[in-house]
PDB file of N, CA and C in Angstrom:
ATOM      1  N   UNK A   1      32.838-121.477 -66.440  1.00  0.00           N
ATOM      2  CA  UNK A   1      32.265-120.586 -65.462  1.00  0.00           C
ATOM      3  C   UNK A   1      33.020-120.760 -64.159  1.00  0.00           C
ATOM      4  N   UNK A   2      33.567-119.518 -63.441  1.00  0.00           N
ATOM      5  CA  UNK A   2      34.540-119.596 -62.406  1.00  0.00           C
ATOM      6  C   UNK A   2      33.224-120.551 -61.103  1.00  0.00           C
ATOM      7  N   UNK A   3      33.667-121.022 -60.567  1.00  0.00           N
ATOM      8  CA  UNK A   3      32.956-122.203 -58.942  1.00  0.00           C
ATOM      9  C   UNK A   3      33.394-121.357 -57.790  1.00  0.00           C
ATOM     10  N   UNK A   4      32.238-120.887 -57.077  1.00  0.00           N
ATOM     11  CA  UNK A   4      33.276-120.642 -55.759  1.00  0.00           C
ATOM     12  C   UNK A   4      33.958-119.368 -55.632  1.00  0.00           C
ATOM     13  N   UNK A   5      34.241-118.824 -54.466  1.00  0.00           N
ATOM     14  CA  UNK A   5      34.517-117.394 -54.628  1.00  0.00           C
ATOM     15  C   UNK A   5      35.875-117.227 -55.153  1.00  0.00           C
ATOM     16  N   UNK A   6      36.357-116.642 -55.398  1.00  0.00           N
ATOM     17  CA  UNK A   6      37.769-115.830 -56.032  1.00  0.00           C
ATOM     18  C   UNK A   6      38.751-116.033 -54.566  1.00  0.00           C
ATOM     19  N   UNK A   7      39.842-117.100 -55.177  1.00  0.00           N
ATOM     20  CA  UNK A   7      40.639-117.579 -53.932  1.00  0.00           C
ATOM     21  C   UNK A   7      40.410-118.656 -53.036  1.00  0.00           C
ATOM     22  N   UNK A   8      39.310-119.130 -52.795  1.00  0.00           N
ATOM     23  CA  UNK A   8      38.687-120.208 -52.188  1.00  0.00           C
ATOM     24  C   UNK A   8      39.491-121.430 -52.489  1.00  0.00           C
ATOM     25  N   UNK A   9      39.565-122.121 -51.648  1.00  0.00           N
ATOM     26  CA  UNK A   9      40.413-123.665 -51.711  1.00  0.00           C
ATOM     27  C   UNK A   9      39.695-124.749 -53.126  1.00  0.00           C
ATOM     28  N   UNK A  10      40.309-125.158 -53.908  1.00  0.00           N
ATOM     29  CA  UNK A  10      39.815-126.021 -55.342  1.00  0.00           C
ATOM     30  C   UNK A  10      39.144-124.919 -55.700  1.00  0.00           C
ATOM     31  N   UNK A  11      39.403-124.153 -56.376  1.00  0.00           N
ATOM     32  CA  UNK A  11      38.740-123.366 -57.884  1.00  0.00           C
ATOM     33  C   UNK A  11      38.817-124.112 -59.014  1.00  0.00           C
ATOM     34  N   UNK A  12      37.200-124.133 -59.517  1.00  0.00           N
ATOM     35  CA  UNK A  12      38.120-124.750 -60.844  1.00  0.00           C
ATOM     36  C   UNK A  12      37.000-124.010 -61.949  1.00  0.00           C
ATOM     37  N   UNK A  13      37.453-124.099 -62.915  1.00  0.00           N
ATOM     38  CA  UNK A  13      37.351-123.339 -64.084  1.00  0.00           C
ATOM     39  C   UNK A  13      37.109-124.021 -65.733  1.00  0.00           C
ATOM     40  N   UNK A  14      35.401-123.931 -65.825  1.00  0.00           N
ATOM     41  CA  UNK A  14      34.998-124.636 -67.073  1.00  0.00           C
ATOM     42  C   UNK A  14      33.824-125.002 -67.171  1.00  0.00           C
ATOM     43  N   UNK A  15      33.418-125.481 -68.509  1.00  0.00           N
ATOM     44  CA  UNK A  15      32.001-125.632 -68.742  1.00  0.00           C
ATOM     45  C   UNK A  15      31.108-126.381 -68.075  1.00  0.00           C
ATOM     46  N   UNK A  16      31.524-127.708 -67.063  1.00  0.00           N
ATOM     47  CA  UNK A  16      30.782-128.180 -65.434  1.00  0.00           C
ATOM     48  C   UNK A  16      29.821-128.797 -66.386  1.00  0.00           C
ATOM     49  N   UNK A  17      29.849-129.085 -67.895  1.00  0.00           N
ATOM     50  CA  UNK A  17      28.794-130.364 -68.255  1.00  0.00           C
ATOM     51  C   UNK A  17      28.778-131.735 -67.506  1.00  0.00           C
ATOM     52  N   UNK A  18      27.754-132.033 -67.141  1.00  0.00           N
ATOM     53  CA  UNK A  18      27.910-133.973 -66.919  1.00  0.00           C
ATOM     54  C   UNK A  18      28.069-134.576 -67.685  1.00  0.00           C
ATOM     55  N   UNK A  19      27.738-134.245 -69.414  1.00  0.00           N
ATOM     56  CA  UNK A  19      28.269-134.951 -70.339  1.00  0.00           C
ATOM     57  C   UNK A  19      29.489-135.114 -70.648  1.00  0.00           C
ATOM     58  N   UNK A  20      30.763-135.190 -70.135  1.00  0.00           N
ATOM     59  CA  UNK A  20      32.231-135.595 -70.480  1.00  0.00           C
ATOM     60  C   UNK A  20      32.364-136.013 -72.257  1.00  0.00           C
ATOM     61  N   UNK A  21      31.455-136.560 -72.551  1.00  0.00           N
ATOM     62  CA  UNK A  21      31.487-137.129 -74.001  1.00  0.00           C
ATOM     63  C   UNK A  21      31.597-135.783 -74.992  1.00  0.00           C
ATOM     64  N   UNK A  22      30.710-135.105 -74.806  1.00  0.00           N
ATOM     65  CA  UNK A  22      29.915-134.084 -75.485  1.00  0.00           C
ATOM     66  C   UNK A  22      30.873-132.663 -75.477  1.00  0.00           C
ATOM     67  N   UNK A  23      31.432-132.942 -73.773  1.00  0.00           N
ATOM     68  CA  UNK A  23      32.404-131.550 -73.726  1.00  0.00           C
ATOM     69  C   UNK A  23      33.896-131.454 -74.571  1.00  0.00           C
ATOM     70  N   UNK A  24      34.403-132.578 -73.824  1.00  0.00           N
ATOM     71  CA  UNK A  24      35.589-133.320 -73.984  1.00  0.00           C
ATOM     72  C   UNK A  24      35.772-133.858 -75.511  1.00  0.00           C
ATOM     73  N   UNK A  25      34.973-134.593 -76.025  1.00  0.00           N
ATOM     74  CA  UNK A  25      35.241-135.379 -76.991  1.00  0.00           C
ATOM     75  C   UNK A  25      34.787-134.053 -78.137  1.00  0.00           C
ATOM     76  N   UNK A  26      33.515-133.583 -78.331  1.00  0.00           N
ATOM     77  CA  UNK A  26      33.303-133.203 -79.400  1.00  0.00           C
ATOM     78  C   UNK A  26      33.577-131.768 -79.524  1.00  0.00           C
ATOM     79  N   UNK A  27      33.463-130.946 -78.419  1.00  0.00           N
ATOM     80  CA  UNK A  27      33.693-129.373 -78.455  1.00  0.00           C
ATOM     81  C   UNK A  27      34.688-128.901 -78.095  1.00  0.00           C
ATOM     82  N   UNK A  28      35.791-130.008 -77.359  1.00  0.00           N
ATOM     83  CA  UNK A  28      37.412-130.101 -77.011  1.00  0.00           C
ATOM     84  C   UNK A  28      37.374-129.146 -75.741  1.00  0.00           C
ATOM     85  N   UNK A  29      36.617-129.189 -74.627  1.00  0.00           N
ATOM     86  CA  UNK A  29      36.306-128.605 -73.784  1.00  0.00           C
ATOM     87  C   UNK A  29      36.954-129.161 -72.659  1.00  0.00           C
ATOM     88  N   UNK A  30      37.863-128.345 -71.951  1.00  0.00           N
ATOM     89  CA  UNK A  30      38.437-129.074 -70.453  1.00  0.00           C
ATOM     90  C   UNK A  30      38.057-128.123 -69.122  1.00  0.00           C
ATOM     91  N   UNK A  31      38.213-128.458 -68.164  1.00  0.00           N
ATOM     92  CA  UNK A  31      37.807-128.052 -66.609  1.00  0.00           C
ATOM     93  C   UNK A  31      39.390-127.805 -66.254  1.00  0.00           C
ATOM     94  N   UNK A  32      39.818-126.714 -65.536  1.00  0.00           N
ATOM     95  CA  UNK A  32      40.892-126.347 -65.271  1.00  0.00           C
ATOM     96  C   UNK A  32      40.828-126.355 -63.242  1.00  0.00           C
ATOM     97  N   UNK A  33      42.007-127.193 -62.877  1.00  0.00           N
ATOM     98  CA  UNK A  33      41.186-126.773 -61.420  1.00  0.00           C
ATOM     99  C   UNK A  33      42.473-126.226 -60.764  1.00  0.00           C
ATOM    100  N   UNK A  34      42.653-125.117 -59.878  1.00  0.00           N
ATOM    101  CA  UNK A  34      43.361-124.207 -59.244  1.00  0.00           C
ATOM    102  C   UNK A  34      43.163-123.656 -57.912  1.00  0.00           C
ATOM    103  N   UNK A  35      44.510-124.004 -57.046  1.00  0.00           N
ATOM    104  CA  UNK A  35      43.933-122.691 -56.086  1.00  0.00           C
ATOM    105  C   UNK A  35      44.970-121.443 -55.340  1.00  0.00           C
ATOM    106  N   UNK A  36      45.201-120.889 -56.569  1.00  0.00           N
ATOM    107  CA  UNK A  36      46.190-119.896 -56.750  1.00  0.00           C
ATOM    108  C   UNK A  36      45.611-118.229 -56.803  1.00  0.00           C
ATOM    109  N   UNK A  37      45.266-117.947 -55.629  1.00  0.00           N
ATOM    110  CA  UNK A  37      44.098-116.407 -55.543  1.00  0.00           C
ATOM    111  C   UNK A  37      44.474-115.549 -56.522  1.00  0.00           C
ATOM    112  N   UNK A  38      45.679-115.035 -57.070  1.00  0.00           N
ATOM    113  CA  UNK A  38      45.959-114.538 -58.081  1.00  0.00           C
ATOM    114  C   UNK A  38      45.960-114.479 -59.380  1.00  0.00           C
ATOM    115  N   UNK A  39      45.586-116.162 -59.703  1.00  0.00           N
ATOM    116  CA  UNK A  39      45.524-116.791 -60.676  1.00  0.00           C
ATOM    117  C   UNK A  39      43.631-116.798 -60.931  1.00  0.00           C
ATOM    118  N   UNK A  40      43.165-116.707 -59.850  1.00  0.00           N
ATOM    119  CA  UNK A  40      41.710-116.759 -60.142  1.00  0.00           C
ATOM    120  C   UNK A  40      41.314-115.465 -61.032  1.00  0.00           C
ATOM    121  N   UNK A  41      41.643-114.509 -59.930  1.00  0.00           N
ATOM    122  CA  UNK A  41      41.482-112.916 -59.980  1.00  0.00           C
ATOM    123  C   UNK A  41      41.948-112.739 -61.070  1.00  0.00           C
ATOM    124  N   UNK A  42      43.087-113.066 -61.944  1.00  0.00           N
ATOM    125  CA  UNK A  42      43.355-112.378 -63.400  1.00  0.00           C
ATOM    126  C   UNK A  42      42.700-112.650 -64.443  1.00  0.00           C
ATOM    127  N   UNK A  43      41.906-114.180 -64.189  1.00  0.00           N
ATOM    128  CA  UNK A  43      41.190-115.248 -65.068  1.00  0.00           C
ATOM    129  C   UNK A  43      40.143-114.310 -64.954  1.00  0.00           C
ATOM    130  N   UNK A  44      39.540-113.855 -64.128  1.00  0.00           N
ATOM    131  CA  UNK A  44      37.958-113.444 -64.077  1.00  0.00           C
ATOM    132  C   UNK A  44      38.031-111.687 -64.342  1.00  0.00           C
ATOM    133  N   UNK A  45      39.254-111.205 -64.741  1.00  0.00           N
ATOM    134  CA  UNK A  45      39.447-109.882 -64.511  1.00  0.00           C
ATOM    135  C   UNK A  45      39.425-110.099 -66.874  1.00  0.00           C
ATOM    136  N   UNK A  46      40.833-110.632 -66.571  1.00  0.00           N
ATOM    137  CA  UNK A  46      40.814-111.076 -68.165  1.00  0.00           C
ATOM    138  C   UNK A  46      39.750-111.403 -69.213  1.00  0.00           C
ATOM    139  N   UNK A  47      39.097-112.250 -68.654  1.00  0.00           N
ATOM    140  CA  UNK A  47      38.146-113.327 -69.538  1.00  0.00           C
ATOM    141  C   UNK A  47      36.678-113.210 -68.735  1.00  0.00           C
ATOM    142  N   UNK A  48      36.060-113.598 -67.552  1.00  0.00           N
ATOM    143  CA  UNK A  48      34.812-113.489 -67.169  1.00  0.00           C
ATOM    144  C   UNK A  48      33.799-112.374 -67.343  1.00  0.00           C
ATOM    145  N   UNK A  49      34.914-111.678 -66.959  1.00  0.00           N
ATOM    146  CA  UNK A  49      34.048-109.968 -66.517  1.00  0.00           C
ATOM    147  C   UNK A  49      33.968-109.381 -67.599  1.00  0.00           C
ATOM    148  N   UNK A  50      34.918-109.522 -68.779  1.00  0.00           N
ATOM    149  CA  UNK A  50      34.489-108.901 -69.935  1.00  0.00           C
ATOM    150  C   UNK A  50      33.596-109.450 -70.944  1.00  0.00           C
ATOM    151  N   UNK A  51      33.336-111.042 -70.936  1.00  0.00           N
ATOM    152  CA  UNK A  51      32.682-111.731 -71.911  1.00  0.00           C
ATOM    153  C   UNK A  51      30.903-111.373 -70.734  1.00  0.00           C
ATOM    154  N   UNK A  52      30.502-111.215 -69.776  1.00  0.00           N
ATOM    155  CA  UNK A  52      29.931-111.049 -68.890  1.00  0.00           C
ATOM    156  C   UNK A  52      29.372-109.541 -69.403  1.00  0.00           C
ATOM    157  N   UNK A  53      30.073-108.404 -69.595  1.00  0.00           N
ATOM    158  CA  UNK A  53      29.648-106.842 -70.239  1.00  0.00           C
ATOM    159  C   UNK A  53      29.472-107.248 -71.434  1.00  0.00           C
ATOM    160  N   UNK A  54      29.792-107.933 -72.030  1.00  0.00           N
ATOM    161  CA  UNK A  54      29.292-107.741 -73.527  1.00  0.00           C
ATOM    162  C   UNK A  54      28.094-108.684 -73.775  1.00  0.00           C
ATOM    163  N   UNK A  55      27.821-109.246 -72.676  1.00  0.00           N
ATOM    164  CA  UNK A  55      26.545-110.560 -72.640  1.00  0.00           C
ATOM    165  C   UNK A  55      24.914-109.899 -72.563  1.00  0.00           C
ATOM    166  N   UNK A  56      24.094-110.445 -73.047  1.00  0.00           N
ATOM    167  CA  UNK A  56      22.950-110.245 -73.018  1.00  0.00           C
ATOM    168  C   UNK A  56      22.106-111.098 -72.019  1.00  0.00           C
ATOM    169  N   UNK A  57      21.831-110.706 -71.164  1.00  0.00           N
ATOM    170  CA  UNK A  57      21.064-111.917 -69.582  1.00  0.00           C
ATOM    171  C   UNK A  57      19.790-111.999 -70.371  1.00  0.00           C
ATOM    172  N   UNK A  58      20.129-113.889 -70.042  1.00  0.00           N
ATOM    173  CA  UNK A  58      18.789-114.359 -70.524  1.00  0.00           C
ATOM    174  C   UNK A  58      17.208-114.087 -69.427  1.00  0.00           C
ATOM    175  N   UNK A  59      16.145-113.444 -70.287  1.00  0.00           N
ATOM    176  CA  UNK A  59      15.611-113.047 -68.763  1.00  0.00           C
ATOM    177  C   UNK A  59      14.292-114.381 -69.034  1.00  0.00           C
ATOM    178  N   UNK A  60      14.193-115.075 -69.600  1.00  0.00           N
ATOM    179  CA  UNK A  60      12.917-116.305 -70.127  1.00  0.00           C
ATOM    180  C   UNK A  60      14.281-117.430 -70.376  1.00  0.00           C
ATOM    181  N   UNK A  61      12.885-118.500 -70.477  1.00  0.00           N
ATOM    182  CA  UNK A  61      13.493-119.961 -70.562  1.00  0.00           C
ATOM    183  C   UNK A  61      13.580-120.041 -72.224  1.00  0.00           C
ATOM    184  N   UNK A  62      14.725-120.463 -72.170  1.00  0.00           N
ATOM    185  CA  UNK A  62      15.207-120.785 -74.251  1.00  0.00           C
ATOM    186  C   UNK A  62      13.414-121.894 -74.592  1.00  0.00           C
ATOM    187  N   UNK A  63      12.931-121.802 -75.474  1.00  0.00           N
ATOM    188  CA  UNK A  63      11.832-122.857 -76.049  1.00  0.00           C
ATOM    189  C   UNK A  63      12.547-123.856 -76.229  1.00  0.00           C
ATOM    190  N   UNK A  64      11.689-124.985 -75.954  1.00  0.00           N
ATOM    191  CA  UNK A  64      12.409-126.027 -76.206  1.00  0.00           C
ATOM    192  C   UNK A  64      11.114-126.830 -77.365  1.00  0.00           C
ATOM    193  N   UNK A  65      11.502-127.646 -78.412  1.00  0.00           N
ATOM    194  CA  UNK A  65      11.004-128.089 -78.995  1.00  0.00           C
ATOM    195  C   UNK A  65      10.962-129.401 -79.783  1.00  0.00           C
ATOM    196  N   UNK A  66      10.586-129.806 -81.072  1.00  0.00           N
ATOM    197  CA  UNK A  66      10.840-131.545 -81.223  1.00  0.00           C
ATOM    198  C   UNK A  66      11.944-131.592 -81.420  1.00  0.00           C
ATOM    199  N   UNK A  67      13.005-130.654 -82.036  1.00  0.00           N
ATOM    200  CA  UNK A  67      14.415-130.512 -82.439  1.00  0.00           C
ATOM    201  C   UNK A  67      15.175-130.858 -82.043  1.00  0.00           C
ATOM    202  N   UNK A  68      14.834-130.163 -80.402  1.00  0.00           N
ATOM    203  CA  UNK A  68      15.994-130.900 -79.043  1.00  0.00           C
ATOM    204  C   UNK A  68      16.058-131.886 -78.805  1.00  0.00           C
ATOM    205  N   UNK A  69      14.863-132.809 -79.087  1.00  0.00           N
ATOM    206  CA  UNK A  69      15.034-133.631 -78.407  1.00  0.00           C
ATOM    207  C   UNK A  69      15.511-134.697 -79.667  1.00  0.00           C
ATOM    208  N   UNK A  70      15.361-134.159 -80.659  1.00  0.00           N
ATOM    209  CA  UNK A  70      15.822-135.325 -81.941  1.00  0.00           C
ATOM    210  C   UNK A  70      17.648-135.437 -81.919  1.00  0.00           C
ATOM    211  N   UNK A  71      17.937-133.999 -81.499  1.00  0.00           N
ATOM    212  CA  UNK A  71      19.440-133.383 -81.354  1.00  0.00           C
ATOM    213  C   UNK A  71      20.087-134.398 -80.598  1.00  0.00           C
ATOM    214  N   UNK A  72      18.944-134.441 -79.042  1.00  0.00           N
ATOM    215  CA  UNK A  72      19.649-134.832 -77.647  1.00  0.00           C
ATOM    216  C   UNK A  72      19.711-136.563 -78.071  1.00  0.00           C
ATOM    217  N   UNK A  73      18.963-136.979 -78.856  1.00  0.00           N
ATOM    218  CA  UNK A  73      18.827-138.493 -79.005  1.00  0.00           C
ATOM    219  C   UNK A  73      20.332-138.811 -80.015  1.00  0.00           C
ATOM    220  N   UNK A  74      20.652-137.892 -80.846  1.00  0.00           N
ATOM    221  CA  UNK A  74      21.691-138.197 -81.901  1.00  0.00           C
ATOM    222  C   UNK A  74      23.083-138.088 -80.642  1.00  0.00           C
ATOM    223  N   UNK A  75      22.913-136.903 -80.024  1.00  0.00           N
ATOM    224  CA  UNK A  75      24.116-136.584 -79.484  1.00  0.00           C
ATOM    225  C   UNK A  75      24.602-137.876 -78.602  1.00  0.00           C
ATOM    226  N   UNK A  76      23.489-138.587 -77.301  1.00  0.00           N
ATOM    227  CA  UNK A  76      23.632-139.104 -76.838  1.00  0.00           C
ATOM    228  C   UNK A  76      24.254-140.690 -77.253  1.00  0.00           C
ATOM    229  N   UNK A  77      24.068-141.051 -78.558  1.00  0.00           N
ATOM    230  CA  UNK A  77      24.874-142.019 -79.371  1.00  0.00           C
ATOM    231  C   UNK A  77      26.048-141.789 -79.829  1.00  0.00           C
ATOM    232  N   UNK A  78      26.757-141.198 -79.335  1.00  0.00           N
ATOM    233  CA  UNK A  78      28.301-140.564 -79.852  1.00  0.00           C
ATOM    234  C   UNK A  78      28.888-140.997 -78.633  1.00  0.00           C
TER     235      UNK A  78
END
């Protein structure tokens, strides 16, 4: 998810988990950081704005249930 307005000094670009383990290790997830105004603007022209039109806004909170938390206990041992 783009941080910060389009061009702004440190842009950076990515999933912003606190879990490092979880992003990094298991879903191969990295944080990209930039501050190249042109480089923002093509990223969010390319990739944001269109995955963004084809998105469905969540308008309620996801349920949460015993699942998650059996999930969050496994995950957190990795």
């Amino acid at each position: 998810m783009p941080r910060g307005a389009a061009g702004s000094p440190g842009q950076r670009v990515g999933a912003g988990h606190s879990d490092d383990k979880l992003s990094l290790r298991l879903n191969g997830e990295l944080n990209i950081a930039y501050s190249e105004p042109e480089a923002v603007h093509a990223l969010l022209e390319r990739l944001f704005y269109p995955d963004f039109e084809a998105s469905i806004k969540a308008t309620e909170p996801f349920r949460v249930d015993w699942r998650n938390h059996i999930a969050e206990l496994i995950v957190n041992q990795l």
